[in-house]
C-alpha atoms as a PDB file:
ATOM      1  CA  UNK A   1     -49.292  -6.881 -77.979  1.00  0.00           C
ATOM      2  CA  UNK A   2     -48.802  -5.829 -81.866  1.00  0.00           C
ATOM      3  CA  UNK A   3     -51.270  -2.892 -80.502  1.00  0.00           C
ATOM      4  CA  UNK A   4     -49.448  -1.816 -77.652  1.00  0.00           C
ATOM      5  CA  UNK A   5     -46.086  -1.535 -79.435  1.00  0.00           C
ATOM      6  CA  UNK A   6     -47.729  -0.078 -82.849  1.00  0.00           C
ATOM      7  CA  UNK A   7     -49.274   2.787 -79.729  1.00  0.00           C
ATOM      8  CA  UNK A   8     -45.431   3.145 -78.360  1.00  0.00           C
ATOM      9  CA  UNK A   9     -43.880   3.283 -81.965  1.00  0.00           C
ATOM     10  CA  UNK A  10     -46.254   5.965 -82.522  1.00  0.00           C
ATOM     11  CA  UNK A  11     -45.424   8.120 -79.707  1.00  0.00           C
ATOM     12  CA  UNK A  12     -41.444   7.448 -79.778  1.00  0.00           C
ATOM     13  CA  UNK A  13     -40.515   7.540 -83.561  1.00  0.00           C
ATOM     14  CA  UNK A  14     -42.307  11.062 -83.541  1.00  0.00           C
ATOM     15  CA  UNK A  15     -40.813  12.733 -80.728  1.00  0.00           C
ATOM     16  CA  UNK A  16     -38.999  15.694 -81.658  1.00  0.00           C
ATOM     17  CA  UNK A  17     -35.384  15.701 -82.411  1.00  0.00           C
ATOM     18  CA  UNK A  18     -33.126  14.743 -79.767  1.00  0.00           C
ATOM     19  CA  UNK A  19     -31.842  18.085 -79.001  1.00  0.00           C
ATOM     20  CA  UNK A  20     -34.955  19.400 -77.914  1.00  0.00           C
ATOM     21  CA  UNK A  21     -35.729  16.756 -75.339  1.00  0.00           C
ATOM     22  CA  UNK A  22     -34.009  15.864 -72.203  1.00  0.00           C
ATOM     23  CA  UNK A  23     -31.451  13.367 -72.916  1.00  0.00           C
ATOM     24  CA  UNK A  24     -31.932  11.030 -70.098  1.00  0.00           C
ATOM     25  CA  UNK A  25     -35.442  10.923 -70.249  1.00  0.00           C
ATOM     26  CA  UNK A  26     -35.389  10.212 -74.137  1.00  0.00           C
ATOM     27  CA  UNK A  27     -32.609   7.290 -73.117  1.00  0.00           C
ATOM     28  CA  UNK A  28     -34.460   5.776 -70.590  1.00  0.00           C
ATOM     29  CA  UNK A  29     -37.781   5.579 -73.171  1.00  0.00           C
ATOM     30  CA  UNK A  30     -35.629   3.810 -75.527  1.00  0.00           C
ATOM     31  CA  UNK A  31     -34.208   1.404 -73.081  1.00  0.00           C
ATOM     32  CA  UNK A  32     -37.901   1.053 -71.993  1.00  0.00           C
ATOM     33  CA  UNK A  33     -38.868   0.441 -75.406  1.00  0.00           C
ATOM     34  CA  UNK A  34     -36.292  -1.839 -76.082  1.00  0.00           C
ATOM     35  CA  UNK A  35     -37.139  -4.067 -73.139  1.00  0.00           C
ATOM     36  CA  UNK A  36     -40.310  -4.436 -74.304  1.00  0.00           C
ATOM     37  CA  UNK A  37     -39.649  -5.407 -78.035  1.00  0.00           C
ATOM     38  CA  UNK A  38     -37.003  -7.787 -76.319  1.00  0.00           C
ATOM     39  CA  UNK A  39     -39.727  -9.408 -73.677  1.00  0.00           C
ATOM     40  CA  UNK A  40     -42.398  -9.899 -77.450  1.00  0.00           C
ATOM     41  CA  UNK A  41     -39.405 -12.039 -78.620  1.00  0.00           C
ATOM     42  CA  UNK A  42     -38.888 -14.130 -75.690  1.00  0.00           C
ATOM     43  CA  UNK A  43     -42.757 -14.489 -75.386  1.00  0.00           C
ATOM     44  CA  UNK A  44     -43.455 -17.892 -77.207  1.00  0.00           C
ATOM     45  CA  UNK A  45     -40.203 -19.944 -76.910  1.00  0.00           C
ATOM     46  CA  UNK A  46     -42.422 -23.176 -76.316  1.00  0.00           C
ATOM     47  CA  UNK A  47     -44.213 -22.140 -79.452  1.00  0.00           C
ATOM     48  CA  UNK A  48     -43.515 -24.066 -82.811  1.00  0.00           C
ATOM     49  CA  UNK A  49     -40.967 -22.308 -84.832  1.00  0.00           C
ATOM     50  CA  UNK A  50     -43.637 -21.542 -87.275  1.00  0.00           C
ATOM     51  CA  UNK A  51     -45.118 -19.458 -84.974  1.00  0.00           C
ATOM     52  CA  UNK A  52     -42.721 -17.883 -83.600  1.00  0.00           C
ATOM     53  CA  UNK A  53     -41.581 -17.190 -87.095  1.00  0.00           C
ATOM     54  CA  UNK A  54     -44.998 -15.524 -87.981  1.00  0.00           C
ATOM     55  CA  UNK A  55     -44.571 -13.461 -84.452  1.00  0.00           C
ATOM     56  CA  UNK A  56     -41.189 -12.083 -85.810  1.00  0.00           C
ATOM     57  CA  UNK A  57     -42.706 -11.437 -89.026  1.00  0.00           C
ATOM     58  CA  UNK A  58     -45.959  -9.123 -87.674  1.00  0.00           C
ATOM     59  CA  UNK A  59     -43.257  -7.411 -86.065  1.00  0.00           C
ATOM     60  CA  UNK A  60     -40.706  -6.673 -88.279  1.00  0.00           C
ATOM     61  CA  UNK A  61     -43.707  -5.308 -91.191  1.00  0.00           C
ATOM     62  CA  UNK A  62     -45.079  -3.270 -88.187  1.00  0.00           C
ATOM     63  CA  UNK A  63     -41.645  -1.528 -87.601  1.00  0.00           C
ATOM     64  CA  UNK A  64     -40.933  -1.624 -91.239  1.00  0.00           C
ATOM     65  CA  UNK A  65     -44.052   0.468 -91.951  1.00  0.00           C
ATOM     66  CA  UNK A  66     -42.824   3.811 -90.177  1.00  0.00           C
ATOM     67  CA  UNK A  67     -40.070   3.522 -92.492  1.00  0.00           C
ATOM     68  CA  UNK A  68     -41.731   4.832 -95.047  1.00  0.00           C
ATOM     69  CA  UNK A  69     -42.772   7.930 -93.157  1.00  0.00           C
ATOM     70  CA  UNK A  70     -42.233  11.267 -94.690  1.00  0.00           C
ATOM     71  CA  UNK A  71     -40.644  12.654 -91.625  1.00  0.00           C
ATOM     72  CA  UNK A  72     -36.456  11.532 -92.132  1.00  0.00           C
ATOM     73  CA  UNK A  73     -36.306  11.408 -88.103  1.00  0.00           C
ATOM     74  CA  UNK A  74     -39.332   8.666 -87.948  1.00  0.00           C
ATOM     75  CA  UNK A  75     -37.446   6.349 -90.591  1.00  0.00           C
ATOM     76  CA  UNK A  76     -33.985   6.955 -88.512  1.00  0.00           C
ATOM     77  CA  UNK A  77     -35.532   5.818 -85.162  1.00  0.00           C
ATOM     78  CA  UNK A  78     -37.496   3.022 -87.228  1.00  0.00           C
ATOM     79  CA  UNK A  79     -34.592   1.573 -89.256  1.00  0.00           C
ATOM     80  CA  UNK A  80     -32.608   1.254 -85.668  1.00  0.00           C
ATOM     81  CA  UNK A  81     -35.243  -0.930 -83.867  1.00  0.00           C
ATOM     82  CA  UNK A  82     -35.353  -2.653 -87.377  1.00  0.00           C
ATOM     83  CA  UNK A  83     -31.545  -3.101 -87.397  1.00  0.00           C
ATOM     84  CA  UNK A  84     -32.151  -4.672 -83.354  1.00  0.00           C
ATOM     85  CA  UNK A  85     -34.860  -6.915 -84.918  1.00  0.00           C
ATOM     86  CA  UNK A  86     -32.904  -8.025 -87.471  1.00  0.00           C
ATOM     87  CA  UNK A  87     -29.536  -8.664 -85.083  1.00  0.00           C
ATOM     88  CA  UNK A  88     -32.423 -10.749 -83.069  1.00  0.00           C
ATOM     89  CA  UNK A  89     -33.166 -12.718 -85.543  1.00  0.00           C
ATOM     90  CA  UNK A  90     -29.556 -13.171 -87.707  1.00  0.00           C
ATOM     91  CA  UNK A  91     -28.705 -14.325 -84.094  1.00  0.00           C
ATOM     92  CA  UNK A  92     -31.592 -16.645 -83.926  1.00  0.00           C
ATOM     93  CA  UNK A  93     -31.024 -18.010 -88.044  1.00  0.00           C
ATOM     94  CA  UNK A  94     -34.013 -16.528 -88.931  1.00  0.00           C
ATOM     95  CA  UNK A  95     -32.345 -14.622 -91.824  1.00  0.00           C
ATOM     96  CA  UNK A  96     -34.409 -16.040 -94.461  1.00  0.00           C
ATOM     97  CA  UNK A  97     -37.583 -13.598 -92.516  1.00  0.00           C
ATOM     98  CA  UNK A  98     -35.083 -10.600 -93.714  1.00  0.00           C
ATOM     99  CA  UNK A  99     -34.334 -11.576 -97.210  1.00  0.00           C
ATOM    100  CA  UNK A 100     -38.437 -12.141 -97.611  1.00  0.00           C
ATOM    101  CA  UNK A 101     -39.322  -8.704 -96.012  1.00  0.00           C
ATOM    102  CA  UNK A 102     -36.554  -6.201 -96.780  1.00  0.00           C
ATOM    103  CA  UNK A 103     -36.668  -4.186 -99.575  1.00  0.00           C
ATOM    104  CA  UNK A 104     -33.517  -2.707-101.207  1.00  0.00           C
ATOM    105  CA  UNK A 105     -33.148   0.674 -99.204  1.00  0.00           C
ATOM    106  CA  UNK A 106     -33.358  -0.969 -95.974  1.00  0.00           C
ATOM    107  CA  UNK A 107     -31.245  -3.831 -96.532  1.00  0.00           C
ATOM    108  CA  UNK A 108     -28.641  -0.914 -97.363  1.00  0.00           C
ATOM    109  CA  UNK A 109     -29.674   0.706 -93.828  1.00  0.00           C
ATOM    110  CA  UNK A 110     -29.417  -2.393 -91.925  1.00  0.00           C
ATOM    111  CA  UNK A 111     -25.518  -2.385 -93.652  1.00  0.00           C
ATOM    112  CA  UNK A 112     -24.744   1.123 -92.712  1.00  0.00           C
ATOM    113  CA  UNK A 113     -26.398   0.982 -89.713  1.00  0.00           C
ATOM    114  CA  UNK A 114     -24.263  -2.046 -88.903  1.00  0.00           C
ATOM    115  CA  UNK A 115     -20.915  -0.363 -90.114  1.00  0.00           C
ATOM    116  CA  UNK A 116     -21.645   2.318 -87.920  1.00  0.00           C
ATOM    117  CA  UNK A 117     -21.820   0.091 -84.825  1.00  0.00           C
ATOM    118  CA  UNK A 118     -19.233  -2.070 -86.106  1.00  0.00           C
ATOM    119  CA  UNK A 119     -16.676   0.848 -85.789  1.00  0.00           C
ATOM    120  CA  UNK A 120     -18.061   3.195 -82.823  1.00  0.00           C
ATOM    121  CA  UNK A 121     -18.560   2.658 -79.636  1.00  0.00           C
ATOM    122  CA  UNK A 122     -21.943   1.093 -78.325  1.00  0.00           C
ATOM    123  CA  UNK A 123     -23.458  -1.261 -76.210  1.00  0.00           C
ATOM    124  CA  UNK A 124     -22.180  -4.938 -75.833  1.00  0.00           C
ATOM    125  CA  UNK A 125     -24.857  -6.298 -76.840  1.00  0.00           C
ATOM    126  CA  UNK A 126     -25.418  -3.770 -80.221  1.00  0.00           C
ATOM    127  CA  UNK A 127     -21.441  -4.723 -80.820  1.00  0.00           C
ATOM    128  CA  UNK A 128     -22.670  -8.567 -81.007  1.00  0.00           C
ATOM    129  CA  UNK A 129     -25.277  -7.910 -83.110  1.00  0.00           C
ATOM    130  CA  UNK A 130     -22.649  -5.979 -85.974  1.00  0.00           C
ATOM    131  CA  UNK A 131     -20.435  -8.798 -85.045  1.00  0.00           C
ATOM    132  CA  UNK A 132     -23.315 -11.293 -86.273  1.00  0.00           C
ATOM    133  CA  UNK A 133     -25.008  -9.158 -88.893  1.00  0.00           C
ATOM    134  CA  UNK A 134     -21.878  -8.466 -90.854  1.00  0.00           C
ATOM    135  CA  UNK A 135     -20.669 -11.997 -90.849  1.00  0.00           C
ATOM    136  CA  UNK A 136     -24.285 -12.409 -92.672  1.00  0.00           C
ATOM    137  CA  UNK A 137     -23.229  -9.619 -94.866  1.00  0.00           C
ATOM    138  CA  UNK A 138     -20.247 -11.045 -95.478  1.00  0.00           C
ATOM    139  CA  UNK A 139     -21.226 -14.476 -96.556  1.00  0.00           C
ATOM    140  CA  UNK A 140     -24.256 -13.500 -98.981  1.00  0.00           C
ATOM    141  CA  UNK A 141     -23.044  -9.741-100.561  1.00  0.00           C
ATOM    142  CA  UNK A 142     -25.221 -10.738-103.297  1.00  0.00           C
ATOM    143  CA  UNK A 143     -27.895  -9.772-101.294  1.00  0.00           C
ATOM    144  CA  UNK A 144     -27.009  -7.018 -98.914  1.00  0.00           C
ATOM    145  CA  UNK A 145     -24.318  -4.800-101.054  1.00  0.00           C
ATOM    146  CA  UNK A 146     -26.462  -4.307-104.064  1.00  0.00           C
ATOM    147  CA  UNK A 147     -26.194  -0.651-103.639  1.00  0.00           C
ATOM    148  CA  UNK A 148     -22.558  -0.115-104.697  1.00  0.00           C
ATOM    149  CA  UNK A 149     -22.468   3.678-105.109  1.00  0.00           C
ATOM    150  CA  UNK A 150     -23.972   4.700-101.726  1.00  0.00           C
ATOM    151  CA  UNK A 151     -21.973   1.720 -99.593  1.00  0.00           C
ATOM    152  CA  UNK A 152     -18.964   2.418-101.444  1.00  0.00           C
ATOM    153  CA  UNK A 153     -19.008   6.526-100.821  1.00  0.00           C
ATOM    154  CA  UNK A 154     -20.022   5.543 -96.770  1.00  0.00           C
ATOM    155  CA  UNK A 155     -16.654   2.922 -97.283  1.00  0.00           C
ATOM    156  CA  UNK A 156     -14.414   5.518 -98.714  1.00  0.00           C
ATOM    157  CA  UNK A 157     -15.476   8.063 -96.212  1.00  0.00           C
ATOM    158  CA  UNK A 158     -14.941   6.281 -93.069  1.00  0.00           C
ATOM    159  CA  UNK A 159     -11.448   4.746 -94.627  1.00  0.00           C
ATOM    160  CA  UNK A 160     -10.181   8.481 -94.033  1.00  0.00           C
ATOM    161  CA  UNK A 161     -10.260   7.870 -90.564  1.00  0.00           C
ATOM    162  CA  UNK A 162      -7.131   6.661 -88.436  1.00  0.00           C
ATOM    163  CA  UNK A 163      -9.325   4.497 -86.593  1.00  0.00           C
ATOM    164  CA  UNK A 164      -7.703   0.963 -85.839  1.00  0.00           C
ATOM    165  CA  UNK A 165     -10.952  -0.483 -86.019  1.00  0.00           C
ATOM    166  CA  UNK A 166     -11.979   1.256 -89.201  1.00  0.00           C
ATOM    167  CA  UNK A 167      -8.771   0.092 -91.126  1.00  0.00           C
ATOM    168  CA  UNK A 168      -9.120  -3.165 -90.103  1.00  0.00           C
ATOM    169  CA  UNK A 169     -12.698  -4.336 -90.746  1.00  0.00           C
ATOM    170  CA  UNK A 170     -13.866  -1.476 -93.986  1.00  0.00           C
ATOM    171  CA  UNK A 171     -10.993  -2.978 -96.404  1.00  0.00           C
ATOM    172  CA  UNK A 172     -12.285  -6.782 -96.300  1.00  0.00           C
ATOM    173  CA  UNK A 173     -15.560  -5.096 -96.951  1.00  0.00           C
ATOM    174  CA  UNK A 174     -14.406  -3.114-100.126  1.00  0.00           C
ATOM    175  CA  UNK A 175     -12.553  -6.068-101.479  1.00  0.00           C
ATOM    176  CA  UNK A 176     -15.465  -8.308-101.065  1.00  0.00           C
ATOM    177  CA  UNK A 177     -17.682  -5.648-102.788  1.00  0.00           C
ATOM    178  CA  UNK A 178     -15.155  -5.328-105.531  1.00  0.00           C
ATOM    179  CA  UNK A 179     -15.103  -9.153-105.775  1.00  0.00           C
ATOM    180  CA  UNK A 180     -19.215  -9.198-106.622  1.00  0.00           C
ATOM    181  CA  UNK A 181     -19.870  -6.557-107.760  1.00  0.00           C
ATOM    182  CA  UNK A 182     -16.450  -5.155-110.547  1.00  0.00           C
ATOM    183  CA  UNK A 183     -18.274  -3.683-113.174  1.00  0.00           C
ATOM    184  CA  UNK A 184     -20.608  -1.340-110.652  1.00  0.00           C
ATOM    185  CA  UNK A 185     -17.310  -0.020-108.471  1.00  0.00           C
ATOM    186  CA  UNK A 186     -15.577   0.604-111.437  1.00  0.00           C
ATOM    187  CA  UNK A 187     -18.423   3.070-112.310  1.00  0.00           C
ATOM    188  CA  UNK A 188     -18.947   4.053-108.874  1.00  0.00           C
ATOM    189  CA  UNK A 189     -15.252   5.350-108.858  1.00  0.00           C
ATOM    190  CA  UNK A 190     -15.277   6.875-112.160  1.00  0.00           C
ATOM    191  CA  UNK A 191     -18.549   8.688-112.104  1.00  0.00           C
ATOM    192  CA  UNK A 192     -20.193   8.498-108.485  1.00  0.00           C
ATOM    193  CA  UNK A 193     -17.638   9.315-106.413  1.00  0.00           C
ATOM    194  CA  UNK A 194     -16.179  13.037-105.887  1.00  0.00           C
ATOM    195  CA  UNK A 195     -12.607  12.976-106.273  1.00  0.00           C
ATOM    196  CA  UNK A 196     -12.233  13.799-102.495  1.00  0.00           C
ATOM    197  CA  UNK A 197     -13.692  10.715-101.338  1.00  0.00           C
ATOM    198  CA  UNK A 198     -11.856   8.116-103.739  1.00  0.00           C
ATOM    199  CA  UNK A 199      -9.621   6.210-101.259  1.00  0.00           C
ATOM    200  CA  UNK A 200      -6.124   5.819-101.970  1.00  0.00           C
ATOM    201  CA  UNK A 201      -4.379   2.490-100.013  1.00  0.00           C
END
């Protein structure tokens, strides 16, 4: 199984960009994909949580390894099926798998990522996974906000915006960011950010 879907990471991560393919066809491979990776999670619920635990970890280092591609496009599509695995298992409590197996950089992509689908529109079941992910964010920022300057320019950004949805979730997340970590958004303000981006309440 590991096989098979390193064999269909291999051929979908490094498809060319989406413009030069045909949409639907590039959509329905996802979806495709997807219901695969979802059917190798629902494979061994009579298993001992120990094993399924080790099957969630043999996935999540498999997907994790095309992040580290050279090509940008194969550690986009990566980090999203990452970011699924990861709603999977936050939804499941197997968040202490994550905090073992994510480094730095892609704890910060699994928060952007989650922003993102947090504010836009998406699929019901991607919106439940933000909805779950960020309440994990929110409760342990000691772990996933550790990059203050690039989550506070995405947070300043996006605050621009007139979107209901972005002014009322972003501004819990900058206080609770300013709440751990002071010292590194005061520098982030005075130094990081461009004057442009510095958001004014």
């Amino acid at each position: 199984m590991l096989h098979l879907l390193n064999v269909c990471c291999s051929v979908i991560f490094y498809l060319p960009p989406r413009r030069e393919l045909n949409i639907c066809l590039y959509n329905h491979t996802l979806n495709a994909m997807d219901n695969m990776l979802q059917i190798m999670l629902d494979s061994h619920p009579s298993h001992p949580i120990s094993s399924v635990n080790n099957w969630l970890q043999s996935i999540l280092e498999l997907l994790l390894s095309f992040t580290f591609s050279g090509a940008r496009i194969v550690r986009e599509r990566a980090m999203k099926q990452v970011w699924k695995l990861c709603g999977f298992m936050a939804s499941t409590f197997r968040q202490q798998l994550l905090r073992r197996f994510l480094r730095t950089p892609q704890i910060t992509g699994i928060v952007l990522i989650t922003l993102d689908k947090t504010i836009a529109d998406c699929s019901s079941e991607d919106k439940e996974y933000a909805r779950i992910i960020l309440d994990m964010v929110l409760k342990d920022p000691g772990t996933w906000l550790t990059e203050v300057p690039e989550i506070l320019g995405y947070l300043c950004r996006k605050l621009k915006s007139s979107s209901t949805s972005v002014q009322a979730i972003l501004p819990s997340l900058l206080d609770v960011l300013a709440c751990q970590f002071p010292r590194d958004v005061l520098t982030s303000v005075l130094t990081h950010l461009p004057h442009s981006d510095r958001y004014q309440p």
